[in-house]
Protein backbone atom coordinates (compact mmCIF):
# COMPACT_ATOMS: atom_id res chain seq x y z
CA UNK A 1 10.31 7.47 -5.93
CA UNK A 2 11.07 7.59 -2.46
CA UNK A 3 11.07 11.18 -2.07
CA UNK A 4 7.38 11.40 -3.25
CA UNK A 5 6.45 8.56 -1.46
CA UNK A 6 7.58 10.31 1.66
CA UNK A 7 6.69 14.13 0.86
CA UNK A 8 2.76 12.31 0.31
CA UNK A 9 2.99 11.96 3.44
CA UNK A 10 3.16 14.64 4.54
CA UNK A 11 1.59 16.98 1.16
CA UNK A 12 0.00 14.92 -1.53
CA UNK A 13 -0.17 18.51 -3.88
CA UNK A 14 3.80 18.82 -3.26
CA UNK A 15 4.79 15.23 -4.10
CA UNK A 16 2.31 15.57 -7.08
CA UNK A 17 3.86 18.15 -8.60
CA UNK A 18 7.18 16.61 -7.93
CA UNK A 19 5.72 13.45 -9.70
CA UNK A 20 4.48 15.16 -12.26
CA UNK A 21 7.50 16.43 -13.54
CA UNK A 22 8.54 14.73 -17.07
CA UNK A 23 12.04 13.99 -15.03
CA UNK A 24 13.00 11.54 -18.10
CA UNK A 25 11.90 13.55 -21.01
CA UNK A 26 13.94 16.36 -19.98
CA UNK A 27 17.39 14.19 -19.31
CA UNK A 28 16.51 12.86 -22.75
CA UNK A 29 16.33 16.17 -24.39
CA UNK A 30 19.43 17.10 -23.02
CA UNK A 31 21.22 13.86 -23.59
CA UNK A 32 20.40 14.49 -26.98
CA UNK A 33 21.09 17.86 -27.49
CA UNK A 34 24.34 17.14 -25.78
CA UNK A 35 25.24 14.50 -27.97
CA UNK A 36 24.85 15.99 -31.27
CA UNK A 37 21.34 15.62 -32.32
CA UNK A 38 19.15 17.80 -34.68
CA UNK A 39 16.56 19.66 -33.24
CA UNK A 40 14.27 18.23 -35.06
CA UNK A 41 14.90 14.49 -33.96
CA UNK A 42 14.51 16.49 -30.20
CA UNK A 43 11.28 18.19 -31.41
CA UNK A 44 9.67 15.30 -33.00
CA UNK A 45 10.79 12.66 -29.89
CA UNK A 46 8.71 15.82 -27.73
CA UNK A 47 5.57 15.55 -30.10
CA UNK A 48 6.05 11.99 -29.73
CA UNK A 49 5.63 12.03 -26.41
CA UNK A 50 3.30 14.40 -25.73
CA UNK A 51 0.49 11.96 -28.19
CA UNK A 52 1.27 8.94 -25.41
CA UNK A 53 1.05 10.79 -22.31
CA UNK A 54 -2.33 11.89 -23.32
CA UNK A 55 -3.79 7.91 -22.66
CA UNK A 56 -2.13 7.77 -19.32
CA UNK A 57 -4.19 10.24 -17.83
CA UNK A 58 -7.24 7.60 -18.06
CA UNK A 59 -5.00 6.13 -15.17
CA UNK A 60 -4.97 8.98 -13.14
CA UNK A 61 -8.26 9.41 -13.51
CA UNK A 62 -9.94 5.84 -13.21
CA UNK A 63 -7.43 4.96 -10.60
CA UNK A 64 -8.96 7.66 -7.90
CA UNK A 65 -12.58 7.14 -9.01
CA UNK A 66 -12.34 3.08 -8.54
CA UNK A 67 -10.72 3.61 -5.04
CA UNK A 68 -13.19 5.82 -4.69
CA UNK A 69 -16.02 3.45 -4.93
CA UNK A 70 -14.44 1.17 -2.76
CA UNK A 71 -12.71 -1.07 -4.56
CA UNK A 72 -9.49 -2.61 -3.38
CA UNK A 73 -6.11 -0.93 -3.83
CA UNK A 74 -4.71 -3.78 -6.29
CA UNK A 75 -7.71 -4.20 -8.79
CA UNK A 76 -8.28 -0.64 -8.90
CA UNK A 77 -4.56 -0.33 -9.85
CA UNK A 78 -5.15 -3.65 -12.42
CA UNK A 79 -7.83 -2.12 -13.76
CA UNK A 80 -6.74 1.33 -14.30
CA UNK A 81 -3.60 -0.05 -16.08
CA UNK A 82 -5.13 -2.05 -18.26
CA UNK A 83 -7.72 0.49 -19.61
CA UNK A 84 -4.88 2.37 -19.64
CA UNK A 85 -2.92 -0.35 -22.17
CA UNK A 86 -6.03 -0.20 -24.04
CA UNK A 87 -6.32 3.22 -24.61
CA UNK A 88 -2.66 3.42 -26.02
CA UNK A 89 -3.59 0.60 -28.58
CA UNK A 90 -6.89 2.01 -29.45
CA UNK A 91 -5.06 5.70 -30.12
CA UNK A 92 -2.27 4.07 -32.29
CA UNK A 93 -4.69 3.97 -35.35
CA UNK A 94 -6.01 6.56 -35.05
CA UNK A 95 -2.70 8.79 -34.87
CA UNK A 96 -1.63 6.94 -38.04
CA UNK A 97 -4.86 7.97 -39.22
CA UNK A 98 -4.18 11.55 -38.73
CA UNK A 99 -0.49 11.30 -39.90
CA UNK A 100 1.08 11.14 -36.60
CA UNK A 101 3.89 8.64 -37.26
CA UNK A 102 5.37 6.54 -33.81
């Protein structure tokens, strides 16, 4: 965290990329593959994930267009998480829906 807090300053595109990195998805499919586990239970925690990463990009994208408008840092940021909450309930369903098990 503090090493993209402090590249941002100095390239946003570097510590985005840096951020952007799914740091803890990879340790985890290594800690598991280490340990023992099936590929399977590795492939299906990746399909897992990639289904809820998909609503956190309505943070990434509300959060710049709020500041944008000129809305304070902290309710942008409140209200970009919580549409963000939202959009993991309201996908839930509709994954079950589709057979996508969580």
């Amino acid at each position: 965290i503090v090493a993209v807090t402090e590249i941002a300053k100095r390239s946003s595109g570097f510590a985005a990329l840096l951020a952007a990195l799914p740091l803890i998805s990879l340790l985890a499919f290594v800690w598991l593959h280490v340990e023992g586990a099936k590929p399977e239970l590795i492939a299906e925690l990746s399909s897992q994930i990639f289904w809820l990463v998909l609503p956190s990009l309505v943070l990434f994208l509300l959060l710049p267009l709020l500041l944008r408008q000129g809305l304070g840092f902290w309710l942008s940021l409140a209200i970009s998480a919580s549409a963000t909450v939202a959009c993991y309930f309201a996908l839930l369903p509709v994954l079950r829906k589709f057979g996508v098990q969580l």
